[in-house]
Protein backbone atom coordinates (compact mmCIF):
# COMPACT_ATOMS: atom_id res chain seq x y z
CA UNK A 1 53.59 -113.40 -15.75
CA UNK A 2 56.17 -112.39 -18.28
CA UNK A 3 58.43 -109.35 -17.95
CA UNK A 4 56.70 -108.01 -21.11
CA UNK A 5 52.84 -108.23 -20.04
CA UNK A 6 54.16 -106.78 -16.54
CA UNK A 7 55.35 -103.75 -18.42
CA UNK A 8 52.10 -103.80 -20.64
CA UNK A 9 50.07 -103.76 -17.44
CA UNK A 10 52.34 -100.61 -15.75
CA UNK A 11 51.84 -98.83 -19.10
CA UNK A 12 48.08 -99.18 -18.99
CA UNK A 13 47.88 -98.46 -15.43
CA UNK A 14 50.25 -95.75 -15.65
CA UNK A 15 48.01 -94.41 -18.69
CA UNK A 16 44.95 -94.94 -17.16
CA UNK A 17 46.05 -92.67 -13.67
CA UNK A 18 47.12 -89.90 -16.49
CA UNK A 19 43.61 -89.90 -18.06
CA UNK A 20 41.89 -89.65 -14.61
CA UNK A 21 44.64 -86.78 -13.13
CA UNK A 22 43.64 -85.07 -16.38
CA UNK A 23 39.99 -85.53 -15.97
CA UNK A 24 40.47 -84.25 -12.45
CA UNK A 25 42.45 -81.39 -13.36
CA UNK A 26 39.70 -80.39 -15.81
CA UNK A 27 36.98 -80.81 -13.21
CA UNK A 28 39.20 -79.04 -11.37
CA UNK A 29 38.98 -76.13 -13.66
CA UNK A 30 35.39 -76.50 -14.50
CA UNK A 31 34.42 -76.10 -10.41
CA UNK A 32 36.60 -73.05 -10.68
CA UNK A 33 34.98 -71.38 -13.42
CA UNK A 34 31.71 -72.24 -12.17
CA UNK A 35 32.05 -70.22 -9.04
CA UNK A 36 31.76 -67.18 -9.96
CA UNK A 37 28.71 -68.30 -12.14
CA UNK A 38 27.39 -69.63 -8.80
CA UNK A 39 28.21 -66.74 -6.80
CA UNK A 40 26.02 -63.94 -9.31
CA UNK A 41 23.30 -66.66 -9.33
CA UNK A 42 23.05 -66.61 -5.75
CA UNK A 43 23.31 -62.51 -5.68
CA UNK A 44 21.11 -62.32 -7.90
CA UNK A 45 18.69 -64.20 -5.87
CA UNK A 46 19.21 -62.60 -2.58
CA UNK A 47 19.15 -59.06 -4.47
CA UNK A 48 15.59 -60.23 -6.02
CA UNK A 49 14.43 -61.55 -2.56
CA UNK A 50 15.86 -58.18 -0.70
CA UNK A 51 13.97 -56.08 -3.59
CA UNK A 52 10.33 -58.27 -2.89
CA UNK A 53 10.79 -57.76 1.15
CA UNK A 54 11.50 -54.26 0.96
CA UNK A 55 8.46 -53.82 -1.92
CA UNK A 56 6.38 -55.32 0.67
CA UNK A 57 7.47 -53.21 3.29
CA UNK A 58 6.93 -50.13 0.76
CA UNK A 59 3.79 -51.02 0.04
CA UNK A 60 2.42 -51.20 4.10
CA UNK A 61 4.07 -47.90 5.02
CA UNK A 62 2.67 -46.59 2.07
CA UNK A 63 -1.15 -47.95 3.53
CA UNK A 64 -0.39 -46.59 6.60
CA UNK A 65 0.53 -43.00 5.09
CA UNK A 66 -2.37 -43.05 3.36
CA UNK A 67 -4.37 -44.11 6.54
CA UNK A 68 -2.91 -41.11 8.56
CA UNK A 69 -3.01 -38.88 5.43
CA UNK A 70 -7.00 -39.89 5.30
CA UNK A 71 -7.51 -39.52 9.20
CA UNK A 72 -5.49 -35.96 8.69
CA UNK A 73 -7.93 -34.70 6.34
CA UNK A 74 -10.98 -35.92 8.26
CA UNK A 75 -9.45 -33.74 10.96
CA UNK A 76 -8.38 -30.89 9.05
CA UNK A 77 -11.79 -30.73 7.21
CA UNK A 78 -13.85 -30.81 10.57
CA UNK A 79 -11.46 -28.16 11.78
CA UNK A 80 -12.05 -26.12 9.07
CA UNK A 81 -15.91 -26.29 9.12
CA UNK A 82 -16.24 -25.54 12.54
CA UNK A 83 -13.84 -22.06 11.78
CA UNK A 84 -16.10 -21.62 8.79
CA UNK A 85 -19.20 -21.89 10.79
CA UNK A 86 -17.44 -19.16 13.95
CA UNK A 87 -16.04 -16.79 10.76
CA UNK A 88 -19.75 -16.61 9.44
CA UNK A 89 -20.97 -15.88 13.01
CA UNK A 90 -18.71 -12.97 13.36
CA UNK A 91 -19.57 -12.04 9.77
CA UNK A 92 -23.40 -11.99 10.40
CA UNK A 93 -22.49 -10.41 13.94
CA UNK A 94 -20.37 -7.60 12.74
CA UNK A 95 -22.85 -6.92 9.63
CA UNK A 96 -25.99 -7.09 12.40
CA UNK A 97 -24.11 -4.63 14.34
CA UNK A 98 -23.58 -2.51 10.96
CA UNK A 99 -26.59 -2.45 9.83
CA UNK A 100 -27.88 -1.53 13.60
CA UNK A 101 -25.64 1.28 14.15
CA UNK A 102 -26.52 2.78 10.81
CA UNK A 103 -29.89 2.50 11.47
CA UNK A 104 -29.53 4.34 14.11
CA UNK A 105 -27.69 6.74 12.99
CA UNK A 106 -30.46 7.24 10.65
CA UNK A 107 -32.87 7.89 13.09
C-alpha cells in the first residue's frame, strides 16, 4: 500500500469518526431535549391516574354519606312520629281536661 492511499484511508476514517461523534453529539442533544418532554408525559400520567383513584374514592365516601344520611333520616323521621304521636296525646289530654273542668264549672 502506497503512502498516498494510506493517507486516503486515514482521511476517510478520520472523516467517517467525525460524522459519527457528530451524530452522537446530536443524539446527544436530542435525549436531552427529550427529557423534559418525557418527564411532563409521565406527570401527566401519574396526575391523571392520582385524579381517577381519588374520583373513585370520592365517589364511595360519597355512597356511604348518602347511606348514613338515608339511615339518619329513617331515624330522625321515626323519632319524630313517635313525639308527634306523645305531643297529640298531651294535646287531646290537656283539651279533655279543659273541656272537663269547664264543664264543671258549668254545672
Amino acid at each position: 500500500m502506497s503512502r498516498t492511499n494510506l493517507l486516503e484511508k486515514i482521511k476517510q476514517a478520520e472523516s467517517s469518526v467525525s460524522t459519527e461523534v457528530e451524530k452522537a453529539e446530536l443524539e446527544q442533544i436530542s435525549a436531552k431535549n427529550r427529557i423534559p418532554l418525557d418527564q411532563e408525559e409521565l406527570i401527566s400520567k401519574e396526575r391523571k391516574s392520582a385524579e381517577r383513584k381519588s374520583k373513585i374514592e370520592i365517589e364511595a365516601a360519597m355512597e356511604e354519606i348518602n347511606g348514613q344520611k338515608a339511615i339518619i333520616l329513617k331515624n330522625g323521621e321515626k323519632s319524630n312520629l313517635g313525639m308527634k304521636a306523645k305531643a297529640e296525646d298531651r294535646i287531646n289530654a290537656a283539651s279533655q281536661k279543659f273541656v272537663d273542668t269547664f264543664l264543671e264549672s258549668l254545672s
